[in-house]
N, C-alpha and C. Protein backbone atom coordinates (compact mmCIF):
# COMPACT_ATOMS: atom_id res chain seq x y z
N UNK A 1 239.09 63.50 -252.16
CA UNK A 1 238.07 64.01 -251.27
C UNK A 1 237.65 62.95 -250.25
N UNK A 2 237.54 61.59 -250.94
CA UNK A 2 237.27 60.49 -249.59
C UNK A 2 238.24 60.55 -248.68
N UNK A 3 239.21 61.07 -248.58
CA UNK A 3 240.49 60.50 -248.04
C UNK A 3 239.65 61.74 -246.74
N UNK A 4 239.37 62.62 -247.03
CA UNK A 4 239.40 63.95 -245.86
C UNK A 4 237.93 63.62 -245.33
N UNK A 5 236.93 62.38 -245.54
CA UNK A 5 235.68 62.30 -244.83
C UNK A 5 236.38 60.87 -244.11
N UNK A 6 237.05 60.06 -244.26
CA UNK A 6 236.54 58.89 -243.64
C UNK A 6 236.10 58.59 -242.29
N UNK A 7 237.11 59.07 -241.79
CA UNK A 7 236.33 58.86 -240.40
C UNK A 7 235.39 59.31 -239.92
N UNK A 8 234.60 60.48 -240.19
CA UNK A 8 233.35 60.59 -240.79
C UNK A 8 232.42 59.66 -240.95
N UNK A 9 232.57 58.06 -241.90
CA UNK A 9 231.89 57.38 -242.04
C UNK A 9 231.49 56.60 -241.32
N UNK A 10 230.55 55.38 -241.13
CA UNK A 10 229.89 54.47 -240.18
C UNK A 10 231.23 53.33 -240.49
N UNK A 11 231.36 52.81 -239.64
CA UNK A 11 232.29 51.87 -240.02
C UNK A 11 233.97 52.02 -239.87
N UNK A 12 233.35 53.30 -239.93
CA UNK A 12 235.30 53.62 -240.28
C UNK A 12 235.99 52.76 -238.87
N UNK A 13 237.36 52.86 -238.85
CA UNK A 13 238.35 51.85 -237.69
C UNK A 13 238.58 52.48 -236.82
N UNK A 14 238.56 54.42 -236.71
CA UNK A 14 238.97 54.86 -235.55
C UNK A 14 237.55 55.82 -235.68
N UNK A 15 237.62 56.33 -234.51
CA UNK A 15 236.43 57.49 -233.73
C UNK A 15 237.00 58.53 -234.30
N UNK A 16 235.80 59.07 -234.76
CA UNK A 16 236.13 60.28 -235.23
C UNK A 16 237.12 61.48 -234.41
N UNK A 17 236.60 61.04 -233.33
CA UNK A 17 236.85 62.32 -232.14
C UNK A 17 238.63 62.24 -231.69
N UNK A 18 238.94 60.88 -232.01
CA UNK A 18 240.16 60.75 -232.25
C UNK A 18 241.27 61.15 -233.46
N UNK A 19 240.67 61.36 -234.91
CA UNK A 19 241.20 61.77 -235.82
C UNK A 19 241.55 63.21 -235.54
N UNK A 20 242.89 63.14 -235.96
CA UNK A 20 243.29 64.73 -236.16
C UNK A 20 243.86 64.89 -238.10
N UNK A 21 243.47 65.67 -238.76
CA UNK A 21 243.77 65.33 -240.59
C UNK A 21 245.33 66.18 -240.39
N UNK A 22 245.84 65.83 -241.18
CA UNK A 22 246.80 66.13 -241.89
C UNK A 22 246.74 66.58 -243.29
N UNK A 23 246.19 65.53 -243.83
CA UNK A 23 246.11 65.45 -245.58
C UNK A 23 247.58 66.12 -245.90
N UNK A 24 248.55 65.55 -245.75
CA UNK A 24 249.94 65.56 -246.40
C UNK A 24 250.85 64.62 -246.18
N UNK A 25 251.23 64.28 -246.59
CA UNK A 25 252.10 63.27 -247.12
C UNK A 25 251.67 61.74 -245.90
N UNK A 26 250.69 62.06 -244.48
CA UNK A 26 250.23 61.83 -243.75
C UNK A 26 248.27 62.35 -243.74
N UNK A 27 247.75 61.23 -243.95
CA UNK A 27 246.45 62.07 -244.03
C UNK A 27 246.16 62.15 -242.50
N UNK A 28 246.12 60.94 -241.13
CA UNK A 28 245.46 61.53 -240.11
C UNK A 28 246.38 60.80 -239.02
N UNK A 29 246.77 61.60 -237.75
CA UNK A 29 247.09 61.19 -237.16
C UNK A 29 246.13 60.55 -235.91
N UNK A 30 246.03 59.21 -235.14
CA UNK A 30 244.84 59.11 -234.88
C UNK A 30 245.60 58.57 -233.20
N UNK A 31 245.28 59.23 -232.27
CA UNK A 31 245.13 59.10 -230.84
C UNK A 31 244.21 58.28 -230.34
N UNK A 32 245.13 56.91 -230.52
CA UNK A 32 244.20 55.24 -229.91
C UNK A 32 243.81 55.51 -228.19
N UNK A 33 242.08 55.61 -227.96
CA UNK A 33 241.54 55.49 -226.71
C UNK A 33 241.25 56.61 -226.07
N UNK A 34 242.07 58.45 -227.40
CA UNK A 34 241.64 59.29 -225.94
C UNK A 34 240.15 59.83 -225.84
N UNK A 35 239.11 58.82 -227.21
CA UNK A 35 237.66 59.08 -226.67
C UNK A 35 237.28 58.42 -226.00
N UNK A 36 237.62 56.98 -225.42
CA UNK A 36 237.32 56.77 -224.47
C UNK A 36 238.21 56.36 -223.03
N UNK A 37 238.24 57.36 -222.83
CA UNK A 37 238.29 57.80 -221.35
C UNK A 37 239.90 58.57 -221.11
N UNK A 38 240.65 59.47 -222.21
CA UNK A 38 241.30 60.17 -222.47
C UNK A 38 242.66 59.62 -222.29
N UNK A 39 243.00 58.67 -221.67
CA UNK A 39 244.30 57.99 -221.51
C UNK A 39 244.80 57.56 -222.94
N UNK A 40 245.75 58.09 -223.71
CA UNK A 40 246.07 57.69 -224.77
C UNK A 40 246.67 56.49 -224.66
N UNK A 41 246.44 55.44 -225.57
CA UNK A 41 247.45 53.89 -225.48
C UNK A 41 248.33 54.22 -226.94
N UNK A 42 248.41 54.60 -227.82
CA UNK A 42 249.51 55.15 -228.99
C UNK A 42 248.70 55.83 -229.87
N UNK A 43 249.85 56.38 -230.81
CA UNK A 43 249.95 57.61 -232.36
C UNK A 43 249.73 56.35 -232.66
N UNK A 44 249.01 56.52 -234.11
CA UNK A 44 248.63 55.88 -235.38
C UNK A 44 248.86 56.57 -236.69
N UNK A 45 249.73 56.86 -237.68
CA UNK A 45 249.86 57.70 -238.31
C UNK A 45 248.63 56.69 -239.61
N UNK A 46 248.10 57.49 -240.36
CA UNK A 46 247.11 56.94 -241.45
C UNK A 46 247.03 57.56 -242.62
N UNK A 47 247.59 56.80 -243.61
CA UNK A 47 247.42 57.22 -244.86
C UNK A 47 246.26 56.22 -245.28
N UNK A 48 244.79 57.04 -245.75
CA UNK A 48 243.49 56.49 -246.43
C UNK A 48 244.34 56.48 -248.31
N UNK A 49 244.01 55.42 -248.87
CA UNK A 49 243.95 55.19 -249.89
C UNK A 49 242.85 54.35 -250.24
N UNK A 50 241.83 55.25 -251.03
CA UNK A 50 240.41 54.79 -251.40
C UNK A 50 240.95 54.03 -253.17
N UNK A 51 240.57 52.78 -253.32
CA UNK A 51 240.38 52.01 -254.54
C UNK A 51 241.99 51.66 -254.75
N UNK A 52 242.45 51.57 -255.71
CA UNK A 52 244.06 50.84 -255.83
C UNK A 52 245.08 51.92 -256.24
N UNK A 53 245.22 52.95 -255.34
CA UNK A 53 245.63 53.89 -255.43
C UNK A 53 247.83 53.34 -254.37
N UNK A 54 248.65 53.86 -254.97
CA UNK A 54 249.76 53.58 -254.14
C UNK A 54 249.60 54.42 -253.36
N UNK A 55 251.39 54.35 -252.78
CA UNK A 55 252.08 55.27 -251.83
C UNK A 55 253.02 56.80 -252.93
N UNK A 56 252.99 58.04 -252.52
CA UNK A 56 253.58 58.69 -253.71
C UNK A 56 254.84 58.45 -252.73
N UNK A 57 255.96 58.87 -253.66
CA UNK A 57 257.11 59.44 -252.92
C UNK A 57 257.44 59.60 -251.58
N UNK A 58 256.93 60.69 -251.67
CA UNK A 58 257.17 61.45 -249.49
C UNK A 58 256.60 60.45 -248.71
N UNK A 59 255.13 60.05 -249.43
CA UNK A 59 254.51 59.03 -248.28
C UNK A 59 255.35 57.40 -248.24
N UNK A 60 256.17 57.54 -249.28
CA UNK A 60 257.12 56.16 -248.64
C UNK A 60 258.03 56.55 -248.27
N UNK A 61 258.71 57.77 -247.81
CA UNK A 61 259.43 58.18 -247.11
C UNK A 61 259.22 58.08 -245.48
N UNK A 62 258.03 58.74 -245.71
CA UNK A 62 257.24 58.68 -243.96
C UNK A 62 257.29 57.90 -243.28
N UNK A 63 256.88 56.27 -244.13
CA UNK A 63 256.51 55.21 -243.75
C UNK A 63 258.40 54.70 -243.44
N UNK A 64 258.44 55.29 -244.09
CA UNK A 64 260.16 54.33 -243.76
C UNK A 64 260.68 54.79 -242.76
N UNK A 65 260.55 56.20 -242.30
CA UNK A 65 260.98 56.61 -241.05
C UNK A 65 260.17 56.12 -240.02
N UNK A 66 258.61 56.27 -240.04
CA UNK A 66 257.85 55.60 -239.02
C UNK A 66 258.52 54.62 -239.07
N UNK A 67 258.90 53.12 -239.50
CA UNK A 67 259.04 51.83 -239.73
C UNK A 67 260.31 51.88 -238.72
N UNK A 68 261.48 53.10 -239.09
CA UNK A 68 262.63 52.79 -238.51
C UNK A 68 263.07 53.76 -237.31
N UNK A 69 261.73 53.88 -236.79
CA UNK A 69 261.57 54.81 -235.71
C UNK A 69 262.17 56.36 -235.54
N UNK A 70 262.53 57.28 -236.85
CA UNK A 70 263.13 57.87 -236.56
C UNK A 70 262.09 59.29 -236.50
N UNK A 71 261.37 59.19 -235.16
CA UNK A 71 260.50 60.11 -234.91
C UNK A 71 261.26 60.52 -233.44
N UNK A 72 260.77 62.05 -233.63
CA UNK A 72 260.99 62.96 -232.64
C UNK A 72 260.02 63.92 -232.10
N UNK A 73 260.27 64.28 -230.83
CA UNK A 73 258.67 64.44 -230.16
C UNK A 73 259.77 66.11 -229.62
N UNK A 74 259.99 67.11 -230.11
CA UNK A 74 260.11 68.49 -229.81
C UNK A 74 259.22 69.03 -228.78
N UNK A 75 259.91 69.73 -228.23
CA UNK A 75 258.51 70.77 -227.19
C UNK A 75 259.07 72.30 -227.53
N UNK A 76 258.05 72.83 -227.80
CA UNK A 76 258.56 74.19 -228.09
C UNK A 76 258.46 74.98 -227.55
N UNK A 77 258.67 76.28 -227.01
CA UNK A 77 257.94 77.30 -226.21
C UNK A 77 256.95 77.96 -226.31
């Protein structure tokens, strides 16, 4: 349940207004700068892990593709 408030909280690292949730295998994808002043500077993909919790499976999958860039940006109709 912490994982789906944080940015929510005082403190947290990104603006709320920037979080978009996921909560799967990716909890938030977070759009660096477009609260202030809408020009995006990069994706942040964020997995919250509250206390000494790992990575499961898929989410070290993710990370390995993020890591080895094998992301693709589709446009659909």
């Amino acid at each position: 349940m912490a994982e789906q408030t944080i940015p929510a909280f005082p403190g947290s690292p990104y603006p709320q207004d920037e979080c978009r949730p996921l909560f799967n295998s990716v909890d938030y994808l977070v759009f660096l700068n477009l609260a202030r002043g809408g020009v995006v500077a990069g994706v942040q993909f964020v997995e919250a892990k509250p206390g000494d919790n790992s990575l499961k499976r898929n989410q070290k999958q993710v990370r390995l593709c993020i890591g080895d860039r094998k992301l693709q940006h589709p446009v659909l109709p």
